[in-house]
N, C-alpha and C. Protein backbone atom coordinates (compact mmCIF):
# COMPACT_ATOMS: atom_id res chain seq x y z
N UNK A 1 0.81 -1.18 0.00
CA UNK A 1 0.00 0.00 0.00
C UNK A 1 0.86 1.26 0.00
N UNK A 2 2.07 1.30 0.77
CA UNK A 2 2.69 2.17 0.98
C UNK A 2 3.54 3.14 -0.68
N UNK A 3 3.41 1.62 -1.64
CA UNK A 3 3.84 1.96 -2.50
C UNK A 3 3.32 2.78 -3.45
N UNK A 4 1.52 2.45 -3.64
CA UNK A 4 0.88 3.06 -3.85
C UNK A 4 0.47 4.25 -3.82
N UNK A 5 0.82 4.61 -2.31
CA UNK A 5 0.85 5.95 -1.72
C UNK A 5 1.45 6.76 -2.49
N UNK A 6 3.16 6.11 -2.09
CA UNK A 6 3.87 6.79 -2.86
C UNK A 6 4.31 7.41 -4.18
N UNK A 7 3.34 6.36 -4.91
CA UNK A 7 3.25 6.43 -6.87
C UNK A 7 2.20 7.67 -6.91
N UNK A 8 1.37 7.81 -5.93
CA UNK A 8 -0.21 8.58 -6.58
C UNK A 8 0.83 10.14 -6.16
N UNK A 9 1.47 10.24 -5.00
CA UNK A 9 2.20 11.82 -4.05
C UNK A 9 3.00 11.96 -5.67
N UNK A 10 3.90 11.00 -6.05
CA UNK A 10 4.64 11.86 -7.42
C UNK A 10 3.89 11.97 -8.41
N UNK A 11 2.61 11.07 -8.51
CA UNK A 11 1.94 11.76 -9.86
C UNK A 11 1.32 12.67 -9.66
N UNK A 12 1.19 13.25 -8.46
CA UNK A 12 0.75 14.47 -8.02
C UNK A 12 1.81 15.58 -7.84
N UNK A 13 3.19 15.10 -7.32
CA UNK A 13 4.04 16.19 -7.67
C UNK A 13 4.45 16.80 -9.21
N UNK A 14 3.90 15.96 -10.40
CA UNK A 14 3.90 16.16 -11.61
C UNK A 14 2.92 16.98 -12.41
N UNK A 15 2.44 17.39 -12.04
CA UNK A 15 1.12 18.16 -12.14
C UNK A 15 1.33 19.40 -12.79
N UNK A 16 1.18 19.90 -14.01
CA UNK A 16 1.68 21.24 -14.42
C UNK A 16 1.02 22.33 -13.52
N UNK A 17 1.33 23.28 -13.63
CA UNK A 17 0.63 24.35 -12.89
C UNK A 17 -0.11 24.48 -11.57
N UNK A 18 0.49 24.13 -10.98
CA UNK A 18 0.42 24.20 -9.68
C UNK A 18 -0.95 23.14 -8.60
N UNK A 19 -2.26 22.96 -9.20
CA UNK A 19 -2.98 22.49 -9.08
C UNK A 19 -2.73 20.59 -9.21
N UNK A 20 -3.49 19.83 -8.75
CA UNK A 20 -3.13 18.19 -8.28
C UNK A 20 -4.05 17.76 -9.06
N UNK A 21 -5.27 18.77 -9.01
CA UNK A 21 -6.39 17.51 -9.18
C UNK A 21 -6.23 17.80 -10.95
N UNK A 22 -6.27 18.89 -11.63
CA UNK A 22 -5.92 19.61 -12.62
C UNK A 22 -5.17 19.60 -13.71
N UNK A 23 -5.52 20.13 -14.88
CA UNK A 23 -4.15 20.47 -15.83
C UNK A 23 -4.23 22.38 -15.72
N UNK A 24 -3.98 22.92 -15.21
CA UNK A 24 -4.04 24.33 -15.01
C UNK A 24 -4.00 24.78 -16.52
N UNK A 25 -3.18 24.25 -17.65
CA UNK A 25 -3.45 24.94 -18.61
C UNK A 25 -4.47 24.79 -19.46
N UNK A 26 -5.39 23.72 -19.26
CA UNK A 26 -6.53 23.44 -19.69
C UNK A 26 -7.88 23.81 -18.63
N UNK A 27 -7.74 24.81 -17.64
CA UNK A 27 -8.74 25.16 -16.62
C UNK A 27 -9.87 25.49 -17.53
N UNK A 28 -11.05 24.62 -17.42
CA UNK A 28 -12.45 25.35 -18.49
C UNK A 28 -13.38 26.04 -17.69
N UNK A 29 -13.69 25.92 -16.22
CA UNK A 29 -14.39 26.05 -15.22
C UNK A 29 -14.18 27.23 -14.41
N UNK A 30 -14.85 28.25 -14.29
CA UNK A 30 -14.86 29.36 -12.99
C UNK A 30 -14.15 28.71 -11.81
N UNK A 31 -14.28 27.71 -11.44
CA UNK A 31 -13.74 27.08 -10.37
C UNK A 31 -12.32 26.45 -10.24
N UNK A 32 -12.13 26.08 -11.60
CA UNK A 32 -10.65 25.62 -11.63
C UNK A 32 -10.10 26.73 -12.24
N UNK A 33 -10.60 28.07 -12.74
CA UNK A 33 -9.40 29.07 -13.31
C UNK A 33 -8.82 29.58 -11.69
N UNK A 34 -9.94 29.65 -10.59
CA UNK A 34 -9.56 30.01 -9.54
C UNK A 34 -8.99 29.29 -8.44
N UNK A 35 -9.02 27.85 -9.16
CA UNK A 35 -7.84 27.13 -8.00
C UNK A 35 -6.26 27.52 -8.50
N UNK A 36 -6.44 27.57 -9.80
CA UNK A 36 -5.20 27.70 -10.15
C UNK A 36 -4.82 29.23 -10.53
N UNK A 37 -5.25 29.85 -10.40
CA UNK A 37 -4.77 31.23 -9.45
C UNK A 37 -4.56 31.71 -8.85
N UNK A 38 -4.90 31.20 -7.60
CA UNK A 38 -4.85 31.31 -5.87
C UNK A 38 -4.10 29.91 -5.62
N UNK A 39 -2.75 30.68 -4.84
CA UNK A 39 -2.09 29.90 -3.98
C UNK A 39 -2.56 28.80 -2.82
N UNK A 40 -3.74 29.73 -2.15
CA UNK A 40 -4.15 29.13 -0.98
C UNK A 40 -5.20 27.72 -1.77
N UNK A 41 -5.97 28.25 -2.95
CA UNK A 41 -6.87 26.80 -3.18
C UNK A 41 -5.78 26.44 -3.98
N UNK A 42 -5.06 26.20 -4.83
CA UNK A 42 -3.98 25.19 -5.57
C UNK A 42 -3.65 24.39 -4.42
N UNK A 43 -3.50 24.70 -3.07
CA UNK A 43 -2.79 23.91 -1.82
C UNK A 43 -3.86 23.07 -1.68
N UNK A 44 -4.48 23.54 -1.15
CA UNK A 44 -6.13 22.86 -1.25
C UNK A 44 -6.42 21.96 -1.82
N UNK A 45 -6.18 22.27 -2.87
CA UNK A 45 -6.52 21.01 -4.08
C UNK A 45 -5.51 20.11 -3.95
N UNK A 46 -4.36 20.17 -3.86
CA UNK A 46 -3.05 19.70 -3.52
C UNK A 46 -3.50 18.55 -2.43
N UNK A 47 -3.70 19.28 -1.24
CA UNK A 47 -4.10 18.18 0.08
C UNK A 47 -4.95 16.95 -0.37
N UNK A 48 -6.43 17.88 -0.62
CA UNK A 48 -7.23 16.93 -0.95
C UNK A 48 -7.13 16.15 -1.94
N UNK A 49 -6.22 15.99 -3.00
CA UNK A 49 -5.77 15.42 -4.28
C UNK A 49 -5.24 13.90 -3.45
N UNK A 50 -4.01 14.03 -2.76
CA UNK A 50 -3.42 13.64 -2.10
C UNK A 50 -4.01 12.81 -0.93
N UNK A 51 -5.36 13.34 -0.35
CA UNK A 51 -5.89 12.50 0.79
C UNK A 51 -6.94 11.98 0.10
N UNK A 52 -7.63 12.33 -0.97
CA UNK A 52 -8.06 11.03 -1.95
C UNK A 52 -7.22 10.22 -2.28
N UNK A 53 -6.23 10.30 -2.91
CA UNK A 53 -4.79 8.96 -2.93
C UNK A 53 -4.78 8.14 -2.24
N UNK A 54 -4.93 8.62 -0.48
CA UNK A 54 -4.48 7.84 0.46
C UNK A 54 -5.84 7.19 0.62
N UNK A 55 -7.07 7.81 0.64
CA UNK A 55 -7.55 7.02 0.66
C UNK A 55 -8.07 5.86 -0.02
N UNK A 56 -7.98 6.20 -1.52
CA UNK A 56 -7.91 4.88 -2.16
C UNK A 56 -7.59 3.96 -1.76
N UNK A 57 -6.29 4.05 -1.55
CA UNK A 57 -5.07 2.95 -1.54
C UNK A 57 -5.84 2.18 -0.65
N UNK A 58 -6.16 3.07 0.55
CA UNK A 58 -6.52 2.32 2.12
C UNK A 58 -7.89 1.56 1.87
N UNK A 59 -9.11 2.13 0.42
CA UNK A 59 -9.75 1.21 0.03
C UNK A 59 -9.40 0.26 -0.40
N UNK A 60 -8.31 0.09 -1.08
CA UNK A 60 -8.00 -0.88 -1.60
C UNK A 60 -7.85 -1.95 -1.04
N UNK A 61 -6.79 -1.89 0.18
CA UNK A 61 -6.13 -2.44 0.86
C UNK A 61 -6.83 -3.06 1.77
N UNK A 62 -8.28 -2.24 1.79
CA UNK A 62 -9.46 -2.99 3.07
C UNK A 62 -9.65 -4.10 2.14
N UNK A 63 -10.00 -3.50 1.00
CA UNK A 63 -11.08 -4.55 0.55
C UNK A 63 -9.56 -5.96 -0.27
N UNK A 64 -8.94 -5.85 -0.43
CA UNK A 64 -7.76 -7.09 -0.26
C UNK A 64 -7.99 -7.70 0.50
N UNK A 65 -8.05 -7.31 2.21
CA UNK A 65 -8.12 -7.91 3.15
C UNK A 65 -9.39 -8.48 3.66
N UNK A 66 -10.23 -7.94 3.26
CA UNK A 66 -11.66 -8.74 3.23
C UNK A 66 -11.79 -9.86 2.44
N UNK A 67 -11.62 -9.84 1.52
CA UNK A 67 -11.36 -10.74 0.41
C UNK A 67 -10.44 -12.21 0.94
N UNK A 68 -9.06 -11.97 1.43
CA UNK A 68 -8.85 -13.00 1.75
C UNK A 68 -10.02 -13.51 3.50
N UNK A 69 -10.24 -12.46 4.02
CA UNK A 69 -10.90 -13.43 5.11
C UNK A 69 -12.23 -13.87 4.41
N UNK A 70 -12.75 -13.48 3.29
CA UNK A 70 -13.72 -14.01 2.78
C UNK A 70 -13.40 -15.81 2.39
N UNK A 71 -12.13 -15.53 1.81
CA UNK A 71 -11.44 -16.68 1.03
C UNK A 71 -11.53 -17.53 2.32
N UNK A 72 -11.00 -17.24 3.34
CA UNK A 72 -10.89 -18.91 4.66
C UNK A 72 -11.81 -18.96 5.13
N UNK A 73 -13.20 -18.87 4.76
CA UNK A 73 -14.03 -19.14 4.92
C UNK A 73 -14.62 -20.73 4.82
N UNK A 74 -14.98 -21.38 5.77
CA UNK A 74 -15.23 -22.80 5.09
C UNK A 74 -16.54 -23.32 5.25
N UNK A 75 -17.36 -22.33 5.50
CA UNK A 75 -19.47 -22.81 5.49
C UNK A 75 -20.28 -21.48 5.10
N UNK A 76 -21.26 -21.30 5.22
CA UNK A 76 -22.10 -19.98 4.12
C UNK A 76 -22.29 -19.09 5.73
N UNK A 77 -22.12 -19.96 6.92
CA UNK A 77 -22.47 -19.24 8.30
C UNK A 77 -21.45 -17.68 7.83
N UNK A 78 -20.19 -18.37 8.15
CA UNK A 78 -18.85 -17.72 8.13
C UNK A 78 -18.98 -16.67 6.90
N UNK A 79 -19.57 -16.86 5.65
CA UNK A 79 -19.95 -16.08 4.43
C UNK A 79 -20.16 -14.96 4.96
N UNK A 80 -21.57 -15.53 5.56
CA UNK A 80 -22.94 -14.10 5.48
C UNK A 80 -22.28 -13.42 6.82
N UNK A 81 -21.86 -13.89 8.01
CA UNK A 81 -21.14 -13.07 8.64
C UNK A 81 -20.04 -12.50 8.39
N UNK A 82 -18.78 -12.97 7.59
CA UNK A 82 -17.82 -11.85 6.75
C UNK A 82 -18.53 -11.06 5.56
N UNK A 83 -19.68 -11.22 5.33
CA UNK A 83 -20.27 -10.24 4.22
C UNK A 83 -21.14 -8.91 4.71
N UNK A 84 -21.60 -9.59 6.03
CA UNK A 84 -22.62 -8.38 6.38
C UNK A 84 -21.73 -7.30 6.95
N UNK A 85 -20.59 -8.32 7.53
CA UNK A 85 -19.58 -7.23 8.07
C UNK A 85 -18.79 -6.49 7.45
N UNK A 86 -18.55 -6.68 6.02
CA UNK A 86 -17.95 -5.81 5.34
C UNK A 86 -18.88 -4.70 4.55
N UNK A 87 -20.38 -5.39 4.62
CA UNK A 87 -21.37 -4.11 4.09
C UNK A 87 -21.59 -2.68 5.24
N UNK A 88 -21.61 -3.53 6.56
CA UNK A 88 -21.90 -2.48 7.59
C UNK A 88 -20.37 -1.25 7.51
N UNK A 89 -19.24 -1.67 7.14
CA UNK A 89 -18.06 -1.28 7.22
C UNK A 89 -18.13 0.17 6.04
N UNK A 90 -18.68 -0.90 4.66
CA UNK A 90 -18.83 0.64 3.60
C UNK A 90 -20.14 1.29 3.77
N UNK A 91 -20.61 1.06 4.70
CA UNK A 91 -21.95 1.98 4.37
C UNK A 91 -21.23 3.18 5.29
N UNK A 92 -21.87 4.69 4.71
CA UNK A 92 -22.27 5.67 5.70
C UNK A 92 -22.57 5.31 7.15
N UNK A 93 -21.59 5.69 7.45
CA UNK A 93 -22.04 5.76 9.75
C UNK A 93 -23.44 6.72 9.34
N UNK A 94 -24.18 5.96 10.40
CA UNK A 94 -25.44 6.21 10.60
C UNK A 94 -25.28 7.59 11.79
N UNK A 95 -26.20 8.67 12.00
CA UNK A 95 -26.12 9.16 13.28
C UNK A 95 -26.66 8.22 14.49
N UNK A 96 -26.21 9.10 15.54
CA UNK A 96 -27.01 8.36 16.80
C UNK A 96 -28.90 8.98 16.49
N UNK A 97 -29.17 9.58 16.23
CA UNK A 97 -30.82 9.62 16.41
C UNK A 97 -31.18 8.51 15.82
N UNK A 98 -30.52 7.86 14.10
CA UNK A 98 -30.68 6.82 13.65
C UNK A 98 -30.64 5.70 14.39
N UNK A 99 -29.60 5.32 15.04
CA UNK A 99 -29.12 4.55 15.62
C UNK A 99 -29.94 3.99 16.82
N UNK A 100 -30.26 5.01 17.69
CA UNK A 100 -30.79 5.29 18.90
C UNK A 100 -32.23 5.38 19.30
N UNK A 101 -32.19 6.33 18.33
CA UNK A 101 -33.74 7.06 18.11
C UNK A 101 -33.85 8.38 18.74
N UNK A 102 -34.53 9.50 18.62
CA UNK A 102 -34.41 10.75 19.09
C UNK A 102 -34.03 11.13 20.60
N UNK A 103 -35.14 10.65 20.76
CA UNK A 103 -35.03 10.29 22.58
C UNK A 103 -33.44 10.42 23.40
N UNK A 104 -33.34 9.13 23.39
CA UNK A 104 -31.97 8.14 23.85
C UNK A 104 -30.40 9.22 22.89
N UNK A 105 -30.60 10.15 21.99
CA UNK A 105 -30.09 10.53 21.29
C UNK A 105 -29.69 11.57 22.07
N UNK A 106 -30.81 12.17 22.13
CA UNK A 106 -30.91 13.51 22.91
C UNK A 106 -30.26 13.85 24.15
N UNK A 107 -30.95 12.72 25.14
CA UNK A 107 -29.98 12.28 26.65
C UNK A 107 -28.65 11.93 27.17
N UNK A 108 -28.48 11.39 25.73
CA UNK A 108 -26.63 11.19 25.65
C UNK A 108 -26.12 12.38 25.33
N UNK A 109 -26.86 13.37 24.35
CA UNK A 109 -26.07 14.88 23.74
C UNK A 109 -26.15 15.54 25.39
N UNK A 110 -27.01 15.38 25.97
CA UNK A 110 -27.00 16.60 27.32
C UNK A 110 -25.92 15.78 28.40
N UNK A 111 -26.02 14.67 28.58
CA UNK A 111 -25.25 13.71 29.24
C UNK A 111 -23.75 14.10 28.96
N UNK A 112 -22.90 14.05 27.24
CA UNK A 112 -22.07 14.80 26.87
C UNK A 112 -21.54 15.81 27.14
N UNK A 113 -22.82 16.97 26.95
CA UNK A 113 -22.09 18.28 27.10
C UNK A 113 -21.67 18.78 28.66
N UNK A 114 -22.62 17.67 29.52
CA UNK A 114 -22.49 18.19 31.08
C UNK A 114 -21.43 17.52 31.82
N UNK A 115 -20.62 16.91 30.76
CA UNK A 115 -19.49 16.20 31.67
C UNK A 115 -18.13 16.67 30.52
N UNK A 116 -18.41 16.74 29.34
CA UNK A 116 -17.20 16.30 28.76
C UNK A 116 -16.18 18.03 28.71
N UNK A 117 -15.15 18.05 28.97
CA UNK A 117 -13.85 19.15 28.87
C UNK A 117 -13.60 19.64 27.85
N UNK A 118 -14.00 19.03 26.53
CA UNK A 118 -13.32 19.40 25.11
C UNK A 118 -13.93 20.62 25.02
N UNK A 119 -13.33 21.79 24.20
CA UNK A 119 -13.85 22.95 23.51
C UNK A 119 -14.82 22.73 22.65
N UNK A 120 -14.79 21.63 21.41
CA UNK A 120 -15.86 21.26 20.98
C UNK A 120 -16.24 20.01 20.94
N UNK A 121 -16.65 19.25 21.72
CA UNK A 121 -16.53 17.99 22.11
C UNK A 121 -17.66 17.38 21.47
N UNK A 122 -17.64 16.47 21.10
CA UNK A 122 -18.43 15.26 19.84
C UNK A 122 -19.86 15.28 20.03
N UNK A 123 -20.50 16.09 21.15
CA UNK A 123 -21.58 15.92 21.80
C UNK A 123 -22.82 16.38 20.79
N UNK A 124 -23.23 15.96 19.52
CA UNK A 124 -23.93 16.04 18.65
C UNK A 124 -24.73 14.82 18.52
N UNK A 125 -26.08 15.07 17.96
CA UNK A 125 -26.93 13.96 17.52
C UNK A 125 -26.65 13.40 16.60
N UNK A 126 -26.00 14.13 15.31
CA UNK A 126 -25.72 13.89 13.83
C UNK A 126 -24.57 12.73 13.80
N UNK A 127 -23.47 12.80 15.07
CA UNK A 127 -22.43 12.14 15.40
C UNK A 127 -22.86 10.53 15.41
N UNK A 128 -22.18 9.49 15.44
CA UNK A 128 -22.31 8.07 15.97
C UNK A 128 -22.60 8.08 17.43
N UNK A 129 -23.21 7.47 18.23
CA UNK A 129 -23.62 7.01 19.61
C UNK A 129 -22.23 6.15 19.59
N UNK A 130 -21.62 5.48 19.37
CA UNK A 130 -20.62 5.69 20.04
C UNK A 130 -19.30 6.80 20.32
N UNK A 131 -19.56 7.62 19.31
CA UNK A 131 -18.70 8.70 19.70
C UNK A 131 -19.15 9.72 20.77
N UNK A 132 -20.55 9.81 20.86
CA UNK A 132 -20.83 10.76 22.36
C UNK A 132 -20.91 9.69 23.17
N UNK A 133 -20.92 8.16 23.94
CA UNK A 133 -20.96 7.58 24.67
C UNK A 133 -19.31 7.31 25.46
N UNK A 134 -18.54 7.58 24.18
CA UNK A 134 -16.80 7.34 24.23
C UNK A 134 -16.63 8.68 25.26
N UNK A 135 -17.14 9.76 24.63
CA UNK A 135 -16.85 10.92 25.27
C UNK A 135 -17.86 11.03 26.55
N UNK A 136 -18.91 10.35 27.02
CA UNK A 136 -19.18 10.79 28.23
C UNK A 136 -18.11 9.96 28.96
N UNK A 137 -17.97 8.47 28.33
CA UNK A 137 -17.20 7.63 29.62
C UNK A 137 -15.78 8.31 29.93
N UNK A 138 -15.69 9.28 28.96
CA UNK A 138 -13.98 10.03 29.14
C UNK A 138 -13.90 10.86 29.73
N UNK A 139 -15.17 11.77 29.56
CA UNK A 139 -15.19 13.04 30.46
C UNK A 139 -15.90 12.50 32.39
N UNK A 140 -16.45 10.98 32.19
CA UNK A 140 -16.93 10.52 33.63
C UNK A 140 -15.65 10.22 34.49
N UNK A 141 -14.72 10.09 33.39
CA UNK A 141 -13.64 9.37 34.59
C UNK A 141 -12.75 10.43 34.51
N UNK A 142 -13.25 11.88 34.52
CA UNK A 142 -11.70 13.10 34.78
C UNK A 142 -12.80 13.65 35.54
N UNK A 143 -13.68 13.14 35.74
CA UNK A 143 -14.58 13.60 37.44
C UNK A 143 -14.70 12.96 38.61
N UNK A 144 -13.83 13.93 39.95
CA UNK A 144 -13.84 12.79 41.34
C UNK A 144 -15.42 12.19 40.93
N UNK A 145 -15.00 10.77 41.70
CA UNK A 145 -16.39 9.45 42.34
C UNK A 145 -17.46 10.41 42.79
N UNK A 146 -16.92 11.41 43.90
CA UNK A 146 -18.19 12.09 44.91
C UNK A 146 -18.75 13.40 44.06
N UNK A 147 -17.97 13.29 42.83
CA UNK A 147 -18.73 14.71 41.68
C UNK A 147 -19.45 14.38 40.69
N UNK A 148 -19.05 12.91 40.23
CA UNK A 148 -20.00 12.78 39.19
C UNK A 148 -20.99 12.74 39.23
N UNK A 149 -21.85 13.12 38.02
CA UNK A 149 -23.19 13.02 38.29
C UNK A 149 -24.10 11.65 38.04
N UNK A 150 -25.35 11.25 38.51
CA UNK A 150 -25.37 9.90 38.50
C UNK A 150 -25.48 9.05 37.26
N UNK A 151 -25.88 9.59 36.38
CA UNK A 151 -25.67 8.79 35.47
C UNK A 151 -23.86 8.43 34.76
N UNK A 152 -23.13 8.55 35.13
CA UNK A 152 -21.88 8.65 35.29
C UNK A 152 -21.13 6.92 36.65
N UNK A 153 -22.33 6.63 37.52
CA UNK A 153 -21.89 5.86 38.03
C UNK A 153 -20.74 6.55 39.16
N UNK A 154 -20.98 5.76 40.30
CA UNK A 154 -19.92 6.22 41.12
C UNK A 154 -18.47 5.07 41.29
């Protein structure tokens, strides 16, 4: 994979005119005459050129590796459980309201915001339920036993 990486970063350092995703001298678009006029979006484009790369590769490389655990598979049990698990893997993370349901969604966002330290801390509905559940149990345990609040457990 690594190699990969590395092939997509120089065909991206090859790039005429400053732009990754681009041929700057063929810009047809309002949008690409102005990436490749501006320093700050040519970079831009640059990054994100580049962290599409990586992520390819890292698609790639999942789905290699699924593939062989698909392969030692030896009954249809083992199938449908390496299959569902690789569908749940590419789908879109669901939010927690999805997940949860509004309710239970809601109680964890206030649960979140009343314990957790971060400046902007994960404490959203739109987020995964396990990412505001990660962050209450993180922000429960940087609170003394006799402070937390009860849903926090003593």
């Amino acid at each position: 994979m690594r190699g990969l990486v590395l092939a997509a970063l120089l065909a991206l350092g090859a790039a005429p005119a400053g732009a990754a995703s681009l041929d700057c001298r063929r810009a047809a678009t309002a949008a690409e005459r102005m990436i490749c006029a501006d320093p700050v979006l040519s970079a831009l484009d640059q990054e994100m050129a580049a962290a599409w790369w990586v992520a390819e590769a890292n698609r790639r490389a999942g789905q290699r590796e699924w593939l062989a655990r698909r392969d030692r598979c030896a009954d249809a049990a083992c199938l449908a459980e390496t299959y569902r698990g690789r569908i749940a893997a590419l789908r879109p993370a669901a939010t927690c309201r999805e997940e949860a349901g509004t309710d239970q969604a809601n109680e964890w966002v206030r649960q979140c915001i009343q314990v957790s330290p971060a400046t902007h801390p994960p404490c959203n509905i739109a987020n995964r339920c396990s990412l505001i559940t990660d962050e209450i149990a993180r922000g429960c345990g940087m609170i003394p036993a006799a402070e937390r609040p009860a849903f926090c457990g003593r």
